[in-house]
Protein backbone atom coordinates (compact mmCIF):
# COMPACT_ATOMS: atom_id res chain seq x y z
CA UNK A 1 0.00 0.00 0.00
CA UNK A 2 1.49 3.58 -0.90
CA UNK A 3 0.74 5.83 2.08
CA UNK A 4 1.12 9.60 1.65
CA UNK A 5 1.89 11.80 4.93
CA UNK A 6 1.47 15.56 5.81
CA UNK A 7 4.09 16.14 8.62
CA UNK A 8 4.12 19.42 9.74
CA UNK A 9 7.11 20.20 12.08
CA UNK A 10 7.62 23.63 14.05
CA UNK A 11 11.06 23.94 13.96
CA UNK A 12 14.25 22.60 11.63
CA UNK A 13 14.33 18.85 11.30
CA UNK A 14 17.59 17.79 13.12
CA UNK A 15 19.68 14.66 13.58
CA UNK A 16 18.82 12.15 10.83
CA UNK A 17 20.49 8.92 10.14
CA UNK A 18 21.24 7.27 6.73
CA UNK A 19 18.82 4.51 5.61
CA UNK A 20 18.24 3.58 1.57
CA UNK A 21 14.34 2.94 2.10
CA UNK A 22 12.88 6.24 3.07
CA UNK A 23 10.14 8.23 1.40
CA UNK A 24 9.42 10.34 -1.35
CA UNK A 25 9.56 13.68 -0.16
CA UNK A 26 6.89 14.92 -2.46
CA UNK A 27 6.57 18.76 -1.60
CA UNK A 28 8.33 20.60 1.67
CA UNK A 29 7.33 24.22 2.11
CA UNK A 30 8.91 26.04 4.78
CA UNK A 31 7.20 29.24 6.25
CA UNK A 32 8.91 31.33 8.89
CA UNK A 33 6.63 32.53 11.87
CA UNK A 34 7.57 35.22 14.00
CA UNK A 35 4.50 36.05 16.15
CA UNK A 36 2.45 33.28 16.43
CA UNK A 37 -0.79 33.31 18.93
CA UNK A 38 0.20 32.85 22.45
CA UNK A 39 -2.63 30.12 22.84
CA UNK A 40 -3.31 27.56 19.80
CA UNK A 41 -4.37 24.79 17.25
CA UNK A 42 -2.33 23.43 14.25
CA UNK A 43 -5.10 22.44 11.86
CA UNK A 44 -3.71 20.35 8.90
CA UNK A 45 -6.06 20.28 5.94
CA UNK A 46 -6.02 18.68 2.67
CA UNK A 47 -8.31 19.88 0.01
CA UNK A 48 -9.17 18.14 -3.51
CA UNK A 49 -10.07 20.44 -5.82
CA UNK A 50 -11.85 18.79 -9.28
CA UNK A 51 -11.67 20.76 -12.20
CA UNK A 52 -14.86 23.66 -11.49
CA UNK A 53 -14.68 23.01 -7.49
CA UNK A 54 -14.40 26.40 -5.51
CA UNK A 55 -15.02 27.49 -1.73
CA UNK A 56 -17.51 29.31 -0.98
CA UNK A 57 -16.17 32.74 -0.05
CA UNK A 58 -14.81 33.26 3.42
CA UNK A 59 -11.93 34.59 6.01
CA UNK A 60 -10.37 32.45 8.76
CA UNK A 61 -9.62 33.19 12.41
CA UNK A 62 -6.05 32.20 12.59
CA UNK A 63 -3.10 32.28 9.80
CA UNK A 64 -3.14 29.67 6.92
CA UNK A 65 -0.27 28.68 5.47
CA UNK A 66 -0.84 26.81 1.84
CA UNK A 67 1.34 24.87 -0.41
CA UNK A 68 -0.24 23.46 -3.86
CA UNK A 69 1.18 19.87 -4.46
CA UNK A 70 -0.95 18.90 -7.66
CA UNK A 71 -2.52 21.11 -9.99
CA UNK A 72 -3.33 25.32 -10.11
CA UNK A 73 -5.85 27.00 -8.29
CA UNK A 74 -6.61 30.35 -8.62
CA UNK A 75 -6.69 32.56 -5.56
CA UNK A 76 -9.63 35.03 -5.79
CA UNK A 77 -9.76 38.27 -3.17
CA UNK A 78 -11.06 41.97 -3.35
CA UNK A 79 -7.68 42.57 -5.15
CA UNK A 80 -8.42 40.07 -7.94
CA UNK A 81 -7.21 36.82 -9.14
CA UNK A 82 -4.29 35.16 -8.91
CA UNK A 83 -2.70 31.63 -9.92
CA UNK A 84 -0.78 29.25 -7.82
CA UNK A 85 0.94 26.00 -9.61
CA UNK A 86 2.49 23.13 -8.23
CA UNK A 87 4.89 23.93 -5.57
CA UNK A 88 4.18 27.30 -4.78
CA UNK A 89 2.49 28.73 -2.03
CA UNK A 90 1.25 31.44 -0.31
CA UNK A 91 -0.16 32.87 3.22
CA UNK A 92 -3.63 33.85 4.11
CA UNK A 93 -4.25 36.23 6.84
CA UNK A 94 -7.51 36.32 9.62
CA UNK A 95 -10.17 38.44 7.95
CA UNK A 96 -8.78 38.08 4.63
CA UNK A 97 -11.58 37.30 2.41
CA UNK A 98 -10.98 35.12 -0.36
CA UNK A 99 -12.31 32.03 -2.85
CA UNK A 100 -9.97 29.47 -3.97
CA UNK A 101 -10.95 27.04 -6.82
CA UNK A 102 -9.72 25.25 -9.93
CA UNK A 103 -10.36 26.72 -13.26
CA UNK A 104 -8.45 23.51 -15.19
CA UNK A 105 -9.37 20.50 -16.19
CA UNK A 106 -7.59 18.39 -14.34
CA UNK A 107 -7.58 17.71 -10.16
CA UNK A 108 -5.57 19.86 -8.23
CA UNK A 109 -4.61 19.96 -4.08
CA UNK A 110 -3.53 21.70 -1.15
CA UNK A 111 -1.78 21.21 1.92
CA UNK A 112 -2.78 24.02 4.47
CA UNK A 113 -1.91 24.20 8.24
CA UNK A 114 -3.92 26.81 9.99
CA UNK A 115 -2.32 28.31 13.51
CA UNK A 116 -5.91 28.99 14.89
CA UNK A 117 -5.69 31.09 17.82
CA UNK A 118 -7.64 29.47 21.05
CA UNK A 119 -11.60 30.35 20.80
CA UNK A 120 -11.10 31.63 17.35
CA UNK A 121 -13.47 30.10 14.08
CA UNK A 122 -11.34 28.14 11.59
CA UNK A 123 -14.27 29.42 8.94
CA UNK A 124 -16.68 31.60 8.42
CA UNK A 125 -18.81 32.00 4.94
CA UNK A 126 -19.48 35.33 3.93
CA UNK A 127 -21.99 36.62 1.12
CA UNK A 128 -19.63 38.61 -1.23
CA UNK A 129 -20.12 40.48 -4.33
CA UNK A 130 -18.18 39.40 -6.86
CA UNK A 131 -17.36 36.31 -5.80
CA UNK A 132 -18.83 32.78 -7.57
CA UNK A 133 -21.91 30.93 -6.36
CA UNK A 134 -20.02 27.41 -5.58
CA UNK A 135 -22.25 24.56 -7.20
CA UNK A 136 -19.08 21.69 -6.40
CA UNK A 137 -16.90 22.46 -3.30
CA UNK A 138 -13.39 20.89 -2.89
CA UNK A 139 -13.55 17.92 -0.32
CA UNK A 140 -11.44 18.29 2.91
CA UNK A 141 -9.32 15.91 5.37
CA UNK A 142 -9.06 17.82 8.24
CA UNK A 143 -7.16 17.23 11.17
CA UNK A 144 -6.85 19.23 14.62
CA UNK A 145 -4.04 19.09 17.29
CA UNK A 146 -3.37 20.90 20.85
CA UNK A 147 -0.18 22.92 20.19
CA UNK A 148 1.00 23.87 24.32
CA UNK A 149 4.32 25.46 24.90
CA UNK A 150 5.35 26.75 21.16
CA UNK A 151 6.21 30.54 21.18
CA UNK A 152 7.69 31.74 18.38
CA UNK A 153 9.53 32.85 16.09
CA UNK A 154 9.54 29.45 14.28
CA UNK A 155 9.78 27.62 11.07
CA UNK A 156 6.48 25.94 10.06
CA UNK A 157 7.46 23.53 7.48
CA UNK A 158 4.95 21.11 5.73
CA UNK A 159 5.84 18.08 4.34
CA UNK A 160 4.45 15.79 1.89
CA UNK A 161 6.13 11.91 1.80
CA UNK A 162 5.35 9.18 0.03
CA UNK A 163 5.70 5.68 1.69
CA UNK A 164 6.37 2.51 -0.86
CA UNK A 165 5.42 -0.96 0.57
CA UNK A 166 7.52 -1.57 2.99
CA UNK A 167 9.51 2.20 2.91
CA UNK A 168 10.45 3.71 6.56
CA UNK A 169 11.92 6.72 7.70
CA UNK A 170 15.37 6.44 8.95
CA UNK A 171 15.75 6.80 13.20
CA UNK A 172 15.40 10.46 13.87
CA UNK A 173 14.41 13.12 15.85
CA UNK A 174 12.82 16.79 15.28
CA UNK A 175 13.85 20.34 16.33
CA UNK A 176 10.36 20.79 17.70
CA UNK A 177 7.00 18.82 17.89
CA UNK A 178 5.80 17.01 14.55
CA UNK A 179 2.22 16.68 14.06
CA UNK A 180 1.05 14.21 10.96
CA UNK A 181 -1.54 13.29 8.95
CA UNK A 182 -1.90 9.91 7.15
CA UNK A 183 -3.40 11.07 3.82
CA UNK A 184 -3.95 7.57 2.58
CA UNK A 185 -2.74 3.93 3.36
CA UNK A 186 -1.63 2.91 6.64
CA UNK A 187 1.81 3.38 8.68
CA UNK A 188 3.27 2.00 11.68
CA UNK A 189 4.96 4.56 14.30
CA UNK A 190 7.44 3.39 16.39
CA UNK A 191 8.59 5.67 19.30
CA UNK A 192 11.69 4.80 21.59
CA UNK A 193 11.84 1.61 20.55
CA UNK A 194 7.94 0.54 20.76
């Protein structure tokens, strides 16, 4: 089974060992943060985009961070349009309003980690002129964590890998917490030893 893994990690990766069956590292965005809330969630999202899938428009509560890893999406705000391809990312801002969605014919995704600030909604949909009426919305794997004791500044770096049958990272350890999201398939963490 291939799995696929978002790892996000909040500071450099350090200390890794040398192993010849390790995964695919598909896309790795890193984002410096210098101020992040005092009190917060990571939020790791993946979106699928078809071709004619957009959000509805909204803003956030907390900072997203977004990295396309298949496709282009076009990013749609008061200020106008703008297109993101493979590999490229960008930052969205609380209160931002925006629409995201694929004008192509083919699929297209994102990884997104939200910082969402204790209390705060992750979403909220707003009526918006000049924005599109969203017949097909992107589907979402969402995942939430408890992030205690990070102050910044920081690196937030997101990570795609892809895991062949029987692939494995080598031992290792982070600069800072990890939090991950199996995107499909199965894996099998082993932590000191168990």
């Amino acid at each position: 089974i291939l799995a696929a893994v978002l790892a996000l990690w909040l500071a450099a990766p350090i200390a890794f060992a040398q192993q010849p069956t390790g995964p695919n590292t598909a896309a790795k965005t890193t984002f410096p943060v210098d101020n992040p809330p005092a009190e917060f969630q990571v939020v790791q999202d993946i979106n699928d985009f078809a071709p004619g899938a957009w959000t509805t428009p909204h803003v956030h509560g907390g900072t997203g961070y977004i990295t396309v890893v298949e496709g282009e999406l076009t990013y749609r705000s008061k200020d106008g349009d703008k297109t993101y391809k493979t590999g490229e990312s960008w930052i969205e801002k609380p209160g931002d309003l925006m629409q995201i969605g694929n004008q192509t014919g083919s699929p297209a995704r994102t990884l997104v980690t939200f910082l969402l600030p204790t209390g705060a909604q992750l979403t909220t949909a707003q009526d918006a002129v000049g924005f599109l009426r969203a017949s097909l919305q992107p589907t979402k794997v969402e995942t939430r964590f408890s992030a205690t004791g990070q102050r910044g500044p920081f690196d937030l770096i997101e990570v795609e890998q892809d895991f062949a049958p029987g692939g494995s990272t080598p031992v290792h350890t982070h600069g800072g917490p990890a939090y991950i999201t199996v995107m499909s398939g199965q894996l099998t963490l082993v932590q000191n030893g168990t």
